[in-house]
Protein backbone atom coordinates (compact mmCIF):
# COMPACT_ATOMS: atom_id res chain seq x y z
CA UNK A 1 18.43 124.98 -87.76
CA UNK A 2 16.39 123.69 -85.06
CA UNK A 3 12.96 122.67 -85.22
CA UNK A 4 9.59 122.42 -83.38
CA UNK A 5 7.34 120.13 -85.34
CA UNK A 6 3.96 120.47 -83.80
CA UNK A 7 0.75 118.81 -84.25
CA UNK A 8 1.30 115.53 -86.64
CA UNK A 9 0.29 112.47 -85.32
CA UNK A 10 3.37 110.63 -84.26
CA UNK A 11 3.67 106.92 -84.94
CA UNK A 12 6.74 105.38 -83.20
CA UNK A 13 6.94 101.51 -82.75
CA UNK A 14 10.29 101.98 -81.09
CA UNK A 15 8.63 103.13 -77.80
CA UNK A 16 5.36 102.15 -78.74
CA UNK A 17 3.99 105.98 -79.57
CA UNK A 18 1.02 106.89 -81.71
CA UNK A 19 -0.38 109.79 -80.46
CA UNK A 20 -0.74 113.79 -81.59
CA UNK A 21 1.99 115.31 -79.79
CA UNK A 22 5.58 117.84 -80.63
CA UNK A 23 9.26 116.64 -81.73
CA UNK A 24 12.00 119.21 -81.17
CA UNK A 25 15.08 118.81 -83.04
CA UNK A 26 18.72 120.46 -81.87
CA UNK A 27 21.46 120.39 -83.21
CA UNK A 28 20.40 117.27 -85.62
CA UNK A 29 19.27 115.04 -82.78
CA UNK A 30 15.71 114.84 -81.12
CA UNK A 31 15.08 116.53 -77.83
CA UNK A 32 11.84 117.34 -75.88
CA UNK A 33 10.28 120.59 -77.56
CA UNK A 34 10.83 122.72 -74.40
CA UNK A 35 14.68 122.29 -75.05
CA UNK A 36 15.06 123.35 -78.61
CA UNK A 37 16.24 126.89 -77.84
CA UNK A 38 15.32 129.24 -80.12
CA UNK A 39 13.77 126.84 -83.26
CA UNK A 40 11.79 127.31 -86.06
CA UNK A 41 7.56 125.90 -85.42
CA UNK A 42 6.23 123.95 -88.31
CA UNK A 43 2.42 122.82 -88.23
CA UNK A 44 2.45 119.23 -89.40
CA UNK A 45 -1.57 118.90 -88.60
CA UNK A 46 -3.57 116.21 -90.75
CA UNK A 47 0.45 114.40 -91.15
CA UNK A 48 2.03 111.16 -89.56
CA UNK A 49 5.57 111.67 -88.18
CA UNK A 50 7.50 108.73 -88.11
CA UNK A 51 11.58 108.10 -87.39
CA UNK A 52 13.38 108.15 -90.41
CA UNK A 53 12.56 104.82 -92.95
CA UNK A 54 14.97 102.48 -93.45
CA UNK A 55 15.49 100.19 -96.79
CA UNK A 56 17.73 97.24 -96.21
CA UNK A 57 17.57 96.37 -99.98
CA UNK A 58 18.67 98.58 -102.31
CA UNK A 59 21.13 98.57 -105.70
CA UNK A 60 22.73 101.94 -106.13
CA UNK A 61 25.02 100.70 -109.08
CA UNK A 62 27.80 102.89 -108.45
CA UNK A 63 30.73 102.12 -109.03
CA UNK A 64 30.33 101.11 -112.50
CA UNK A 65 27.00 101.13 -114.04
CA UNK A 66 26.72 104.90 -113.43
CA UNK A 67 23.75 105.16 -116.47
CA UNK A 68 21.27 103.40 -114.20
CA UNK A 69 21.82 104.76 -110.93
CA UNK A 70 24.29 106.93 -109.13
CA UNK A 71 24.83 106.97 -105.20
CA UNK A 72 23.43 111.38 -106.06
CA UNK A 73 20.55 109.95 -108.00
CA UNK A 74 20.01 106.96 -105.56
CA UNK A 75 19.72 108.73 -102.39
CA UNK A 76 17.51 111.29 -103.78
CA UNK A 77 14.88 108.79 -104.79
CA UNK A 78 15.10 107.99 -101.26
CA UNK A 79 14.76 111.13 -99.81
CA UNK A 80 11.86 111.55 -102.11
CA UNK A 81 10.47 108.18 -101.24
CA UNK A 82 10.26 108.88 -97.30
CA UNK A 83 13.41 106.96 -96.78
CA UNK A 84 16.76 108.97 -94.56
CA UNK A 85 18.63 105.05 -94.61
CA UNK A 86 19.61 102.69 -97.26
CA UNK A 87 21.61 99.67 -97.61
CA UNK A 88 23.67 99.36 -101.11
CA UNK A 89 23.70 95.64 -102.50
CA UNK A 90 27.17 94.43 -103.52
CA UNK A 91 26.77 94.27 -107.04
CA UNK A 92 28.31 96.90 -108.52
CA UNK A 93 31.64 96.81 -111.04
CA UNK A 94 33.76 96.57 -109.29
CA UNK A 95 31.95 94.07 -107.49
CA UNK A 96 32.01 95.50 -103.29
CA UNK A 97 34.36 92.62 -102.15
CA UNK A 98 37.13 94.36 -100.73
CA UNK A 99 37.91 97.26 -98.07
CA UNK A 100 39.15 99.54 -100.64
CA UNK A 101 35.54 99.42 -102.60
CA UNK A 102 33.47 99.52 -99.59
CA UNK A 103 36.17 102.92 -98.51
CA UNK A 104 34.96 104.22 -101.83
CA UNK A 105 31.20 103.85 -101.27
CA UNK A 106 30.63 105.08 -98.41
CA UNK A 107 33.34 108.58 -98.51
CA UNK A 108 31.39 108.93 -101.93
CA UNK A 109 27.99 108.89 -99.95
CA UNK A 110 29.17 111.22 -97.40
CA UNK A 111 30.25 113.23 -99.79
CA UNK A 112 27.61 112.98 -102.62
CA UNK A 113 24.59 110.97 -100.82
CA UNK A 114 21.28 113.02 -99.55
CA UNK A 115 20.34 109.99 -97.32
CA UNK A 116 22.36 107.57 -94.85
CA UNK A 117 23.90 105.07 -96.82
CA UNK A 118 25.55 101.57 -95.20
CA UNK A 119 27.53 99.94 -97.83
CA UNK A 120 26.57 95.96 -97.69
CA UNK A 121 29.62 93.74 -98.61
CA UNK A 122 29.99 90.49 -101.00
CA UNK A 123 30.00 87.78 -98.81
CA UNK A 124 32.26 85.83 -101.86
CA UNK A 125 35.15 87.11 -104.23
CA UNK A 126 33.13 88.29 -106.91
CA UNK A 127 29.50 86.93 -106.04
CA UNK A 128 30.74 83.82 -107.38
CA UNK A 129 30.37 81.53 -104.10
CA UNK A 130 33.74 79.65 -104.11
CA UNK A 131 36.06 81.84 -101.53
CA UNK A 132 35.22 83.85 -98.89
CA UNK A 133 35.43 88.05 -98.57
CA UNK A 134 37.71 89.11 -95.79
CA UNK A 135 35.35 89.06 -93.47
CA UNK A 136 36.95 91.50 -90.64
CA UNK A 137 38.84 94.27 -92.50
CA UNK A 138 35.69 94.74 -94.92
CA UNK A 139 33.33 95.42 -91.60
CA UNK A 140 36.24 97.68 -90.56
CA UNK A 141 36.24 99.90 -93.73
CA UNK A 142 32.31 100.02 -92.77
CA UNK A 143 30.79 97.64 -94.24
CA UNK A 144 27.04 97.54 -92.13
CA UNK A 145 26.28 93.56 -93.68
CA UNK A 146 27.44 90.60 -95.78
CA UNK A 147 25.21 89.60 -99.16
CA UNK A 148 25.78 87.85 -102.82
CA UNK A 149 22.22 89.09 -103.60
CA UNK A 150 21.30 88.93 -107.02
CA UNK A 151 23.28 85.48 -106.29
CA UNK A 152 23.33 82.75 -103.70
CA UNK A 153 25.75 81.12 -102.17
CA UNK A 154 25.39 77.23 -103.69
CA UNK A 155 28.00 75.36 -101.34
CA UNK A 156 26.42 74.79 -97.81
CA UNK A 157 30.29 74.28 -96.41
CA UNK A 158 31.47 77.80 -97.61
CA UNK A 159 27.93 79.04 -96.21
CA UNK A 160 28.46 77.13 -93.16
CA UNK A 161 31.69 79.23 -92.87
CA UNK A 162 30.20 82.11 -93.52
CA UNK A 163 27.55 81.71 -91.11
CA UNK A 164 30.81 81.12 -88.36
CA UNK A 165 32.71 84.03 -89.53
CA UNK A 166 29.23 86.38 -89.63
CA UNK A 167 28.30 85.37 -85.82
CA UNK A 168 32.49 86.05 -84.80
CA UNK A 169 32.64 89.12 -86.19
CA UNK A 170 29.42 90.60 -85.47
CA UNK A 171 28.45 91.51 -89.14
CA UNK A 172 25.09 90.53 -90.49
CA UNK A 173 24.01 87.97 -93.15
CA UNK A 174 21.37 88.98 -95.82
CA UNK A 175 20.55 86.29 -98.30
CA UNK A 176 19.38 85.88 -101.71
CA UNK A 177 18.25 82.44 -101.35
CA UNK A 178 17.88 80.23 -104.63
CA UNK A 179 18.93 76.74 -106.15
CA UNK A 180 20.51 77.58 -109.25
CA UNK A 181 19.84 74.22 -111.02
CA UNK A 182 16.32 74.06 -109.84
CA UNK A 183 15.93 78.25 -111.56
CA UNK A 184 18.04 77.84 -114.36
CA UNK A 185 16.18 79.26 -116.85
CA UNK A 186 12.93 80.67 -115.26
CA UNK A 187 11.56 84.09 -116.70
CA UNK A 188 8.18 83.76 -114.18
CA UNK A 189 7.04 81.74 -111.31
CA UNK A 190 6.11 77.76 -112.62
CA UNK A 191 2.77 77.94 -111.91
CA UNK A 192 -0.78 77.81 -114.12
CA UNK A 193 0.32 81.34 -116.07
CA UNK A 194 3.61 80.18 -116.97
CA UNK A 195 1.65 77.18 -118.63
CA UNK A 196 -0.95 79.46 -120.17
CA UNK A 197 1.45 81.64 -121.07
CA UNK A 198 4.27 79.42 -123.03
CA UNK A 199 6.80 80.91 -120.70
CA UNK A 200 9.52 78.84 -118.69
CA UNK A 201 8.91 78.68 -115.18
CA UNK A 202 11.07 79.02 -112.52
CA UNK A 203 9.77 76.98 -109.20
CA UNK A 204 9.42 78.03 -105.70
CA UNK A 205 11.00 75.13 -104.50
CA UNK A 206 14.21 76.89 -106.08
CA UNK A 207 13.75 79.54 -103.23
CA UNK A 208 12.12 77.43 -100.15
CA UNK A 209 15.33 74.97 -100.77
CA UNK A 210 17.68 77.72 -99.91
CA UNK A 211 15.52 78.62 -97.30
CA UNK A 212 15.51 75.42 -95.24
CA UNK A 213 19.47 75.29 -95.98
CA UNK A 214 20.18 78.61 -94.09
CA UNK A 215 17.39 77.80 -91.13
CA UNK A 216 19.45 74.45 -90.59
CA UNK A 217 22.57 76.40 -90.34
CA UNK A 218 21.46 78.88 -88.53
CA UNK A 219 20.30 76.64 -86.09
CA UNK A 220 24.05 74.26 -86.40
CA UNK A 221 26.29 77.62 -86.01
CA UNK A 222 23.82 79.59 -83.84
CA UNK A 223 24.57 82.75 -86.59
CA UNK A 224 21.64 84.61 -87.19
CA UNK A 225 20.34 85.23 -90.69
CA UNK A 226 17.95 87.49 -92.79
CA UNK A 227 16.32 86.12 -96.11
CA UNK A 228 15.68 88.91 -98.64
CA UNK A 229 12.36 89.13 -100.54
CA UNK A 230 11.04 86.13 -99.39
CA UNK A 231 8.37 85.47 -102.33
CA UNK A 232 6.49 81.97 -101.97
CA UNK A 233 4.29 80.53 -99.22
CA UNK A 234 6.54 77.83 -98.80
CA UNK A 235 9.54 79.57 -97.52
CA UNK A 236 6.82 81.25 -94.82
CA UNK A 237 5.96 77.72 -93.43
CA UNK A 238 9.62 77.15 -93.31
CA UNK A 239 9.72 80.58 -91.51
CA UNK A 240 7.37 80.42 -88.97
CA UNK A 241 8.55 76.68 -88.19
CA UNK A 242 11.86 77.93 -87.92
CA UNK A 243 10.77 80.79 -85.47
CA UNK A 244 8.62 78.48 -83.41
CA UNK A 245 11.98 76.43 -82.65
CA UNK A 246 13.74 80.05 -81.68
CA UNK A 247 15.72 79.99 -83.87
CA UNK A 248 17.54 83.64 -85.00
CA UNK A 249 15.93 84.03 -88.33
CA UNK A 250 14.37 86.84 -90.06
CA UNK A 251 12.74 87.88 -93.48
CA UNK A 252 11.68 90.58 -95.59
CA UNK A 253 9.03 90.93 -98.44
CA UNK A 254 9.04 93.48 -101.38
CA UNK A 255 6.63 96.16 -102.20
CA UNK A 256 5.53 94.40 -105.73
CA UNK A 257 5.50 90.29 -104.21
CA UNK A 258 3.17 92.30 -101.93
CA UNK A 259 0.76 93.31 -104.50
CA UNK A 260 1.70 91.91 -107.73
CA UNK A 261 1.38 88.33 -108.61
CA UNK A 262 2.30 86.22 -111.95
CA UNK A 263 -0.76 86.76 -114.04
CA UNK A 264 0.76 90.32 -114.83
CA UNK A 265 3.01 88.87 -117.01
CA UNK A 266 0.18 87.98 -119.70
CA UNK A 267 1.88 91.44 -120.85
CA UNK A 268 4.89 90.35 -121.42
CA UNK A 269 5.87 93.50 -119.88
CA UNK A 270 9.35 93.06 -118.98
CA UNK A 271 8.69 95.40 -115.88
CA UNK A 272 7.58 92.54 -114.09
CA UNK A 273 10.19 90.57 -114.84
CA UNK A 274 11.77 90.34 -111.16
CA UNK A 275 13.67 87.59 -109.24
CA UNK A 276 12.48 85.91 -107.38
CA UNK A 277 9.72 85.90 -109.61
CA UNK A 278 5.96 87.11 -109.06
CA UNK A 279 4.06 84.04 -107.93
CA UNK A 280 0.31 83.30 -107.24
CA UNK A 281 -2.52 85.10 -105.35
CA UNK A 282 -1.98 81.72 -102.43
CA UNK A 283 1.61 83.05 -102.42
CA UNK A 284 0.79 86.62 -102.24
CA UNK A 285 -1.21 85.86 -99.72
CA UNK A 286 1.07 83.89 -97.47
CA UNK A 287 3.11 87.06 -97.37
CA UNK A 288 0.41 89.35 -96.22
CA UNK A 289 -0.32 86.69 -93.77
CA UNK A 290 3.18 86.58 -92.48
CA UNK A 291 3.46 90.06 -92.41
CA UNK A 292 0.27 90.60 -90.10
CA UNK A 293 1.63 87.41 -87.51
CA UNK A 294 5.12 89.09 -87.40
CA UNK A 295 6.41 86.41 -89.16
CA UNK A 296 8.02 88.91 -91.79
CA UNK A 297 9.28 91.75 -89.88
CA UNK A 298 10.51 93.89 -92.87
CA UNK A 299 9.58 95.43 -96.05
CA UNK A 300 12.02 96.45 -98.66
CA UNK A 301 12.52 97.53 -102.26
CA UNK A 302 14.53 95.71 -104.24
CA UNK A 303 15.18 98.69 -105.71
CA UNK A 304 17.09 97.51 -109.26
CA UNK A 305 17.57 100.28 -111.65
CA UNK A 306 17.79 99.54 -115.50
CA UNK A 307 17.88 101.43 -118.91
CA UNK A 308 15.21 101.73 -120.99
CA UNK A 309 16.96 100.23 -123.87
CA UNK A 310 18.18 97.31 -121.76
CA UNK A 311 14.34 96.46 -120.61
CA UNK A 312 13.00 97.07 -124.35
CA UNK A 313 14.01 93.68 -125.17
CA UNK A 314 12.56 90.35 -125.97
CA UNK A 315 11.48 89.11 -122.06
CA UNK A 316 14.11 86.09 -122.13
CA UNK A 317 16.90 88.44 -122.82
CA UNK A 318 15.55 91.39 -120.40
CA UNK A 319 17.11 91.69 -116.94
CA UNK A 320 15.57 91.10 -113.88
CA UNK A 321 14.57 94.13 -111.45
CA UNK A 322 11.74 97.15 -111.03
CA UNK A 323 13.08 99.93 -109.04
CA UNK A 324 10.81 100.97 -106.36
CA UNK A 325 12.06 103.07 -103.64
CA UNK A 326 9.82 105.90 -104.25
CA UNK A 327 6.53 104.01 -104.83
CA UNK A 328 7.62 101.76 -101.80
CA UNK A 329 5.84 103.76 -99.11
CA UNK A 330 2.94 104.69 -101.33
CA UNK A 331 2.22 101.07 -102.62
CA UNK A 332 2.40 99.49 -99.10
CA UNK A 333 0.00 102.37 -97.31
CA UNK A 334 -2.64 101.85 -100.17
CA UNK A 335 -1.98 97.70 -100.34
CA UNK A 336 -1.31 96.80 -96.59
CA UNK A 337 -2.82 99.86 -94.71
CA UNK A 338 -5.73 101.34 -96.57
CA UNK A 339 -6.30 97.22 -97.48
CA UNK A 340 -7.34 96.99 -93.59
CA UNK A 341 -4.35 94.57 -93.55
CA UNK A 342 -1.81 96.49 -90.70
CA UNK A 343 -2.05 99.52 -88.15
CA UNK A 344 0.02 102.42 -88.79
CA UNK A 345 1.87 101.25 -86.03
CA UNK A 346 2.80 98.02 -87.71
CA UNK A 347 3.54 99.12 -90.89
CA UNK A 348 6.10 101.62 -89.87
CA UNK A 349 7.40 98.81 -87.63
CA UNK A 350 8.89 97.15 -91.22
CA UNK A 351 10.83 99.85 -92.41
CA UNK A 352 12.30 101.16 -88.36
CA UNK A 353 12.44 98.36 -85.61
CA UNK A 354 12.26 95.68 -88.15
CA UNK A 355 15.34 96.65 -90.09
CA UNK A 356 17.13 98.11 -87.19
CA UNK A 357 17.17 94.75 -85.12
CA UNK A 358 18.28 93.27 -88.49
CA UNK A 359 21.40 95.21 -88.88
CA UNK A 360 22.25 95.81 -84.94
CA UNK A 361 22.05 99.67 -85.24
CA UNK A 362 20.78 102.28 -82.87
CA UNK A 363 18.04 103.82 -85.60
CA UNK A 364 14.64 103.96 -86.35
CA UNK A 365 13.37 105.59 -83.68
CA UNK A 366 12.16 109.30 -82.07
CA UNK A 367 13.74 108.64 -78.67
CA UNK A 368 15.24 111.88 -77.04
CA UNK A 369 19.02 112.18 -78.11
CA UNK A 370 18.72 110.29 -80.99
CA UNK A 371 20.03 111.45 -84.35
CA UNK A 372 16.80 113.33 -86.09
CA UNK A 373 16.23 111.67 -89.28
CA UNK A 374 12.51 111.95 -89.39
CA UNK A 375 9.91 110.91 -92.32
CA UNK A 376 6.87 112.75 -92.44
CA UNK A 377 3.69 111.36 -95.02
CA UNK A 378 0.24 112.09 -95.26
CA UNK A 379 -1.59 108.70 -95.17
CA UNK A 380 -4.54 109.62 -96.94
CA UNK A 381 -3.50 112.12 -99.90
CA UNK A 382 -4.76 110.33 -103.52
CA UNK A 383 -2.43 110.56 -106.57
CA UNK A 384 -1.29 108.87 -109.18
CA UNK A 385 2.15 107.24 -109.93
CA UNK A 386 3.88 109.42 -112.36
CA UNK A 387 7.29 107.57 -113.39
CA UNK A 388 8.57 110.57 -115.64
CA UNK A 389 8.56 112.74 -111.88
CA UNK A 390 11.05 110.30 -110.15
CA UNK A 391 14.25 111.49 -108.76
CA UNK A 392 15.97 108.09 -109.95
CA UNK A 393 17.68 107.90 -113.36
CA UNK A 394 16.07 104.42 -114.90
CA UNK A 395 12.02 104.23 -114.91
CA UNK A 396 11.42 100.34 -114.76
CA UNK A 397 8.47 100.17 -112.43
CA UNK A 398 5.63 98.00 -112.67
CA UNK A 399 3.46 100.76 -110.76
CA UNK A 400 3.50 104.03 -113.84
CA UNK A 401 -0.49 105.36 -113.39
CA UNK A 402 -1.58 103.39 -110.58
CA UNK A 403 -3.88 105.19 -108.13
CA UNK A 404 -3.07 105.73 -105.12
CA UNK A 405 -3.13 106.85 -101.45
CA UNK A 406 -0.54 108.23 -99.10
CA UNK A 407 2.35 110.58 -100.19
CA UNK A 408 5.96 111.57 -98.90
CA UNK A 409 5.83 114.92 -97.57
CA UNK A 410 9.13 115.54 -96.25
CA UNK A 411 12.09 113.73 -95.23
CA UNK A 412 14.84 115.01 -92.27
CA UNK A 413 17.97 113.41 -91.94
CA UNK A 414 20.28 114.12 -89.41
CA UNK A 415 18.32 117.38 -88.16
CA UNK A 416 18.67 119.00 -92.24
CA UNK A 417 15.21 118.73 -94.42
CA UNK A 418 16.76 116.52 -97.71
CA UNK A 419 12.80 116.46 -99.12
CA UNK A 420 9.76 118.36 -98.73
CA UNK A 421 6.34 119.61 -100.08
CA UNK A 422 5.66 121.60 -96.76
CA UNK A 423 5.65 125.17 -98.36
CA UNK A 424 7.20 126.83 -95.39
CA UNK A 425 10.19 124.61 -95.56
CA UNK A 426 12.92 123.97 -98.02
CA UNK A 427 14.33 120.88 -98.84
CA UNK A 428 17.77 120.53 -100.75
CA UNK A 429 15.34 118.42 -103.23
């Protein structure tokens, strides 16, 4: 169908838009409303209409581990969370290291997947950071970026490769960065709770190491680079040095190292087990800091789905990961928005321009011709996390019963309504 959606309060960084005024959508692209032909009106007053969200961070399991997520189950906690984009992590079984397993991924999403999915490649056989993917025929199958996440890549001369082959072919690098010696071992961040707690620390010099290594050869191959979940204020310093120079560096920070911080884990709740770990309130605060300067120019999930019965275990034997894709937008309007910390403007910036200039694509915005995948939220509407509503299939998240404000209302991708609460208009969710 086509659409006019009138009076919502669009908030476009793209073009620099936040104003009250009408989208039309044809044929599943965005036009001026006058062009729409004959189009069905929807009143969005009292709503903020943004272009679609984008997640550059996210672990949809399949293939292989299809009891904590599924690419169905994965996309419609996206589509509930606000988000019409995500990009799947490599670290599935089998791991997403060749063409054949990136082919499957993303003809499965087209075929099974409410929201975009862009299928993100093992930069190493098998995470294991001795010998190099095929770079080239893995970005042909359609592969949108290279990462080991959940591992890094310990030998600066294959990462020095990498970093040549990235920049030749055109394909993005998104890094996990940590020292495995130095985090051997951590459950939490090494800090005063890990002490008070009896717990084994893992330090942030683990992460800021890693850091410096890929800002150095960055700046030695010219390849530009994106650290993922950036988590101490160390590796911000290292950041914003590295940006002062020029050099082609970027970062994101997660929804909980935004509000969470290492004294939660005087629970021992092993939903805040998370790596890189939750570190202090300084730390925390770095990141909000960086996030206000531009210094971090996107937000993402980390969205890591596990069973109950594999989180129900003693904390040193737990796995790491919270999913969060549907509390993301929530969280970050009540933490970073309603905390007086960022304009509309510049929190939608982290989930559309942000991740867009990341990954080289054409998205995140509501210019005229573009493909219409559209989130639409209401800022201010109070509620309470409610785990046992989610659309994913695991429920590890840190967030169950916290208060509050801002709410998906619908979510449009590609000109069809995946997700919506608008009673005149029904979603396929």
């Amino acid at each position: 169908m086509n659409y006019i959606l009138r009076n919502g309060r669009v908030v476009d960084p793209s073009r620099k838009i936040d104003e009250k005024m009408d989208i039309g959508v044809r044929d599943g692209r965005i036009c001026e409303p006058g062009k729409t032909g004959k189009a069905e009106k929807i009143d969005l007053k009292g709503l903020v209409v943004t272009p679609g969200l984008i997640d550059l961070h996210v672990h949809l399991r399949q293939p292989g581990r299809n009891d904590k997520e599924t690419i169905e189950t994965g996309t419609k906690a996206a589509a509930a969370g606000g988000f019409t984009t995500v990009v799947a992590m490599p670290n599935t079984s089998p791991c997403a290291d060749t063409p054949a397993t990136i082919e499957y991924i993303r003809l499965l999403s087209e075929r099974e997947g409410l929201v975009n999915v862009l299928p993100c490649a093992a930069m190493t056989k098998n995470q294991e950071g001795k010998e190099m993917t095929s770079i080239g025929s893995l970005k042909k199958a359609g592969a949108a970026a290279l990462s080991d996440d959940g591992r890094c890549v310990q030998n600066h001369e294959i990462m020095r490769h990498l970093m040549e082959y990235s920049k030749s072919f055109g394909i993005p690098i998104l890094d996990h960065c940590e020292d495995e010696v130095l985090s051997a071992g951590g459950i939490m961040h090494d800090g005063r709770w890990s002490v008070l707690l009896g717990i084994r620390g893992q330090t942030a010099a683990s992460e800021e190491l890693m850091v410096s290594r890929d800002a150095i050869l960055s700046e030695h191959t010219g390849c530009p680079i994106h650290i993922q979940h950036v988590s101490s204020r160390g590796s911000v310093q290292i950041l914003r040095d590295a940006r002062k120079r020029g050099l082609k560096i970027s970062a994101e920070a997660t929804p909980h190292h935004i509000s969470l911080t290492d004294e939660t884990m005087k629970t021992f709740d092993s939903n805040y087990k998370v790596n890189p770990p939750l570190r202090s309130e300084e730390d925390r605060q770095a990141l909000i800091a960086a996030l206000k300067d531009g210094i971090i120019t996107v937000i993402s999930s980390d969205h890591a789905p596990h069973t109950e019965t594999e989180k129900l275990v003693e904390l040193d034997n737990a796995p790491y990961g919270i999913i969060g894709i549907e509390t993301e937008l929530a969280v970050c309007l009540e933490e970073l928005y309603h905390g007086g910390i960022l304009t509309l403007p510049e929190l939608i910036s982290k989930w559309t321009v942000g991740p867009a200039e990341v990954l080289g694509i054409k998205a995140g915005t509501l210019e005229p011709g573009s493909v219409a995948d559209i989130t639409i939220f209401n800022p201010d509407k109070a509620h309470v996390i409610d785990k046992e509503k989610f659309f994913s299939k695991s429920r590890n998240t840190p967030f169950h019963g916290k208060k509050v404000r801002g709410q998906p209302i619908a979510t449009m991708v590609r000109g069809r309504f995946v997700f919506s609460r608008i009673s005149s208009v029904e979603g396929v969710i």
